[in-house]
N, C-alpha and C. Protein backbone atom coordinates (compact mmCIF):
# COMPACT_ATOMS: atom_id res chain seq x y z
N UNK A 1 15.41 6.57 9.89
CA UNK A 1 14.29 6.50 8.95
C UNK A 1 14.54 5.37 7.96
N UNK A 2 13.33 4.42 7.91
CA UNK A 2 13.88 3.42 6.41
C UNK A 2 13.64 3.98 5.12
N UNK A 3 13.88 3.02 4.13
CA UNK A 3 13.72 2.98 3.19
C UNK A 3 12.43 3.65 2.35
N UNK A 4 12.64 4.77 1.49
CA UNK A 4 11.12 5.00 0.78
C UNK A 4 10.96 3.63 -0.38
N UNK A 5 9.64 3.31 -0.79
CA UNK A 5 9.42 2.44 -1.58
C UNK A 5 8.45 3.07 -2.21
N UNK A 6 8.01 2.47 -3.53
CA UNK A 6 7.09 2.59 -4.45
C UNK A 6 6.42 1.23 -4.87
N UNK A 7 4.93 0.70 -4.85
CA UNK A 7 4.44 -0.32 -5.15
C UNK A 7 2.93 -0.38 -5.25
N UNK A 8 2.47 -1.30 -5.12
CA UNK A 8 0.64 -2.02 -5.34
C UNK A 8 0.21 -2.27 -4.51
N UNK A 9 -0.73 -2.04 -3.36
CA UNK A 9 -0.99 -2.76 -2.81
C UNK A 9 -2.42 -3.08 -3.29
N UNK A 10 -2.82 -4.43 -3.39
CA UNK A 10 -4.22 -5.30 -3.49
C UNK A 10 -4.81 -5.65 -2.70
N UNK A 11 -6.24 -5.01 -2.77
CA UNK A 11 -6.87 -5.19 -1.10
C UNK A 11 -7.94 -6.21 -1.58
N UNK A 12 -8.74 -7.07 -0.94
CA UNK A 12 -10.08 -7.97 -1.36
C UNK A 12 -10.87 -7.57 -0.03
N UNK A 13 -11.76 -7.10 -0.45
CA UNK A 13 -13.06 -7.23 1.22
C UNK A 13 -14.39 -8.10 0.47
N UNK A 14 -14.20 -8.90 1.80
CA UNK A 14 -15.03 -10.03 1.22
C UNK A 14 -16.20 -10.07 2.31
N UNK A 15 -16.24 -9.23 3.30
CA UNK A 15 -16.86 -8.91 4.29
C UNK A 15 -17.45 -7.12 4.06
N UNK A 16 -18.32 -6.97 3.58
CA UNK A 16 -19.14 -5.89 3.91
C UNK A 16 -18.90 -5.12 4.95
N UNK A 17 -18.96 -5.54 5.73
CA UNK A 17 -18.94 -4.71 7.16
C UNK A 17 -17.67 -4.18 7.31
N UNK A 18 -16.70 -4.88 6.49
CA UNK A 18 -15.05 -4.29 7.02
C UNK A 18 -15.39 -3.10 6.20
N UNK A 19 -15.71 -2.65 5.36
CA UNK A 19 -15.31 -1.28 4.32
C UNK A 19 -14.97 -0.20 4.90
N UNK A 20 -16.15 0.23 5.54
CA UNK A 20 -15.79 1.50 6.55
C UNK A 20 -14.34 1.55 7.19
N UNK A 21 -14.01 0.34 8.09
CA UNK A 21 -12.74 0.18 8.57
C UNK A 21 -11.65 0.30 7.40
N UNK A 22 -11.90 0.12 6.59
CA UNK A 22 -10.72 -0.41 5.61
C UNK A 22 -10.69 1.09 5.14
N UNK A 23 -11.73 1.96 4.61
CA UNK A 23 -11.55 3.13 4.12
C UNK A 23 -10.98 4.19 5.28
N UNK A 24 -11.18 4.38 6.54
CA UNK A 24 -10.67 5.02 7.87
C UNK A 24 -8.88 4.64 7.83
N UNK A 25 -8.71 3.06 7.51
CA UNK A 25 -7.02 3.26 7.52
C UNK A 25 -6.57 3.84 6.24
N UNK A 26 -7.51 4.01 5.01
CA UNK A 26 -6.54 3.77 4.16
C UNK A 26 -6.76 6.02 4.19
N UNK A 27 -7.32 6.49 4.93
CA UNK A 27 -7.67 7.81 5.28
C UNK A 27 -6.54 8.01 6.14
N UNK A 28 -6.20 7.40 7.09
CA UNK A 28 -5.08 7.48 8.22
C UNK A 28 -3.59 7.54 7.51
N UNK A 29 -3.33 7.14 6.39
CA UNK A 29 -2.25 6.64 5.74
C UNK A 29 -2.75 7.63 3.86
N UNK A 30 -3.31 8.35 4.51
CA UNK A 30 -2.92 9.26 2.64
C UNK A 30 -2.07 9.85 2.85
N UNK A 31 -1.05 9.99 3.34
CA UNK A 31 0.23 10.82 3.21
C UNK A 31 0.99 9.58 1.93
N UNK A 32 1.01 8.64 2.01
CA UNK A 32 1.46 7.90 1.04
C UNK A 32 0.91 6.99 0.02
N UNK A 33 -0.48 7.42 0.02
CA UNK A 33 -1.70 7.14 -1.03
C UNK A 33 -0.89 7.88 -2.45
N UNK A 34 -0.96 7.30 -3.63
CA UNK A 34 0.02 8.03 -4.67
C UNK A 34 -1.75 8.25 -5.90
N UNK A 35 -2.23 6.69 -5.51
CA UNK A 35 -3.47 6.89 -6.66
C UNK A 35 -4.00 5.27 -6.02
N UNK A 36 -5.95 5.36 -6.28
CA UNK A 36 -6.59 4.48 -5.75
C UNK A 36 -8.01 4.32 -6.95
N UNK A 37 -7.86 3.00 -7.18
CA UNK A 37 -8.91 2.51 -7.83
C UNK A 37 -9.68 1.43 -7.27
N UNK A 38 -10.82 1.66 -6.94
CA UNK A 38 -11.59 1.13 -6.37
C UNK A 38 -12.62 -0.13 -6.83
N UNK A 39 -13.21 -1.25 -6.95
CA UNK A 39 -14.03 -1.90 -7.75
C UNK A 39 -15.11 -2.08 -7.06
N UNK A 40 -16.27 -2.66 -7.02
CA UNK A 40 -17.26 -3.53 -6.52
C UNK A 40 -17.68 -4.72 -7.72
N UNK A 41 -17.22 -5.92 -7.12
CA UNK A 41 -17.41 -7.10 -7.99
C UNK A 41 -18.58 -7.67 -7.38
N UNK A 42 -19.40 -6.85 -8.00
CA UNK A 42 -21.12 -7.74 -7.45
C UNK A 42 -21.37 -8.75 -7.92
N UNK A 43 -21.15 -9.28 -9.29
CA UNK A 43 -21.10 -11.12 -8.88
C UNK A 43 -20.82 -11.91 -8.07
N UNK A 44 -19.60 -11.64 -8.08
CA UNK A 44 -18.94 -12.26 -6.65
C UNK A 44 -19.31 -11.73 -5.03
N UNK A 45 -19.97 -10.90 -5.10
CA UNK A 45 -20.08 -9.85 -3.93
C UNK A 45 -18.86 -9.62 -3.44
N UNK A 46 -18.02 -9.11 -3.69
CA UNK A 46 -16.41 -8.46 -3.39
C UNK A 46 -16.19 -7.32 -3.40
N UNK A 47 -15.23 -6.61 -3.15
CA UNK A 47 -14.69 -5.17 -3.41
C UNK A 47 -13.32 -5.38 -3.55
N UNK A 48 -12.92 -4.84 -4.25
CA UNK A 48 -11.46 -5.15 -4.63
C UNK A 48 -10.69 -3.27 -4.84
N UNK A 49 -9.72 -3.26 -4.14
CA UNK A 49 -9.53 -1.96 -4.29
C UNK A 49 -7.40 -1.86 -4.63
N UNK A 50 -7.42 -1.60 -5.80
CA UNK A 50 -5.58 -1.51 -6.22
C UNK A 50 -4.99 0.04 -5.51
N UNK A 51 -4.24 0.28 -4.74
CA UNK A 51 -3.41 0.85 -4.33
C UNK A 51 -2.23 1.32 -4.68
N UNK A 52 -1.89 2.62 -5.41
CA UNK A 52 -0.20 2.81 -5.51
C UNK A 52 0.26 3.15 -4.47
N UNK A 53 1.28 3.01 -3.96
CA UNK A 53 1.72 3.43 -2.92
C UNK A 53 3.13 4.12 -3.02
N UNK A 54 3.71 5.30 -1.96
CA UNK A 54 5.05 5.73 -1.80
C UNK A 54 5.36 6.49 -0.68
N UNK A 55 6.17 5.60 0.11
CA UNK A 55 6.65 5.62 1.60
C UNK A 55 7.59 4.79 2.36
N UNK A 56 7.76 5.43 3.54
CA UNK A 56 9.12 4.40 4.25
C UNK A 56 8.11 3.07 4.15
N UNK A 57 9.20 2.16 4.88
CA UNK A 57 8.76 0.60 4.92
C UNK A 57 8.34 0.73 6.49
N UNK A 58 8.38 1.67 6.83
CA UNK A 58 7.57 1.81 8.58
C UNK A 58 5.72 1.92 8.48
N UNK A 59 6.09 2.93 7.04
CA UNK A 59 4.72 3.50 7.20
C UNK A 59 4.13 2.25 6.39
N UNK A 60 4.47 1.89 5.17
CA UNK A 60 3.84 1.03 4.36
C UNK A 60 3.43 -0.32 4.99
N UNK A 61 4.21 -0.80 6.29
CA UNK A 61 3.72 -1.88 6.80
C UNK A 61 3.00 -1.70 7.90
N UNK A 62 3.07 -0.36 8.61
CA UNK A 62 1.93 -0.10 9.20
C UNK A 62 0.42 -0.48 8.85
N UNK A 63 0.94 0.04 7.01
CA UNK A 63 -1.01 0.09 6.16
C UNK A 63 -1.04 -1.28 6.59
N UNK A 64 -0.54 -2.16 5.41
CA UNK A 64 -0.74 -3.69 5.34
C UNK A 64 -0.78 -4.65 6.73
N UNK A 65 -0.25 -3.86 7.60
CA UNK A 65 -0.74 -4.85 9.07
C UNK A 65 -1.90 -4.18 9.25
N UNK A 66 -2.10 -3.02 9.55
CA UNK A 66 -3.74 -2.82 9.77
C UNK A 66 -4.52 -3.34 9.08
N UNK A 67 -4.62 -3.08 7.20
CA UNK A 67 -5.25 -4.11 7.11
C UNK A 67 -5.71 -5.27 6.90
N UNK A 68 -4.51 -5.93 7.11
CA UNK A 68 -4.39 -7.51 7.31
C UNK A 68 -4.74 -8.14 8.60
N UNK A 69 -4.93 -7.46 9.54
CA UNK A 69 -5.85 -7.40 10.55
C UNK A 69 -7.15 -7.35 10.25
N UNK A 70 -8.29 -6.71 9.59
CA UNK A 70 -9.78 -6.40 9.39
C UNK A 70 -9.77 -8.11 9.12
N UNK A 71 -11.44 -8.53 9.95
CA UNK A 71 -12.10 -9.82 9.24
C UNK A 71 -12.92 -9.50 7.68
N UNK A 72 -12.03 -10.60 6.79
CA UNK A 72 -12.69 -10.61 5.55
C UNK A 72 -12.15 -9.98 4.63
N UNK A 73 -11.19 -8.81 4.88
CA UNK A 73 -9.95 -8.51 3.81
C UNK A 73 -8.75 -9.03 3.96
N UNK A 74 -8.38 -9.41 2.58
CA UNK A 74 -6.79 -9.94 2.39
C UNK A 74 -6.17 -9.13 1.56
N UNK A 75 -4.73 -8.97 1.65
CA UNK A 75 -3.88 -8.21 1.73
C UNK A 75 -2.69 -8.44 1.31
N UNK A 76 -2.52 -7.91 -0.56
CA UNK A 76 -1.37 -8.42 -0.66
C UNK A 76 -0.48 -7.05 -1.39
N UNK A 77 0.87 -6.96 -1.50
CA UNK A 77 1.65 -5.97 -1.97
C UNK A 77 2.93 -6.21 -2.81
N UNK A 78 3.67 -5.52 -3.82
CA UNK A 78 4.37 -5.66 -4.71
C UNK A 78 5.21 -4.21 -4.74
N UNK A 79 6.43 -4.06 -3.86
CA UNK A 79 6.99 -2.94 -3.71
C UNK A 79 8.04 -2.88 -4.53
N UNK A 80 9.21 -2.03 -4.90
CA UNK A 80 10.37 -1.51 -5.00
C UNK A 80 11.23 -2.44 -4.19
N UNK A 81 12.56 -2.59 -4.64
CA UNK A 81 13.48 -2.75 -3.74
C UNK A 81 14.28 -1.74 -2.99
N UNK A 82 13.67 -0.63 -3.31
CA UNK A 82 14.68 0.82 -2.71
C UNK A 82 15.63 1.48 -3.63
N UNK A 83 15.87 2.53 -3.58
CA UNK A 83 17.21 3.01 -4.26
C UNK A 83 17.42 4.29 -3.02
């Protein structure tokens, strides 16, 4: 088993159509959902959604490759180094 971590992850959907997808993984992966704030930046037409996160580094890069995979969300994170 690896490492548990604690961190941020920052999601951008800049594509409409990904949301659904993006909300189904981030449903697949609440075992290590800690707390989720969600935005809609309608100026920009964006969605921006901050992530706490706490889990192995199996599961946590599971999230961030799935959804760094979807067209139109980017995907960035700020973990723990472990203890």
């Amino acid at each position: 088993m690896s490492d548990k971590r604690l961190g941020v992850i920052g999601i951008v959907i800049e594509d409409r159509n990904s949301v659904a997808r993006v909300n189904q993984i981030l449903s697949e992966h609440a075992d290590i959902n800690v707390g989720r704030m969600g935005l809609p930046y309608r100026e920009k037409d964006v969605n921006v959604i901050a992530l706490i996160v706490d889990g192995s580094t199996d599961r946590l890069g599971s999230l961030t490759g799935k959804l760094g995979s979807i067209p139109g969300v980017t995907v960035k994170s700020a973990l723990t180094k472990g203890k």
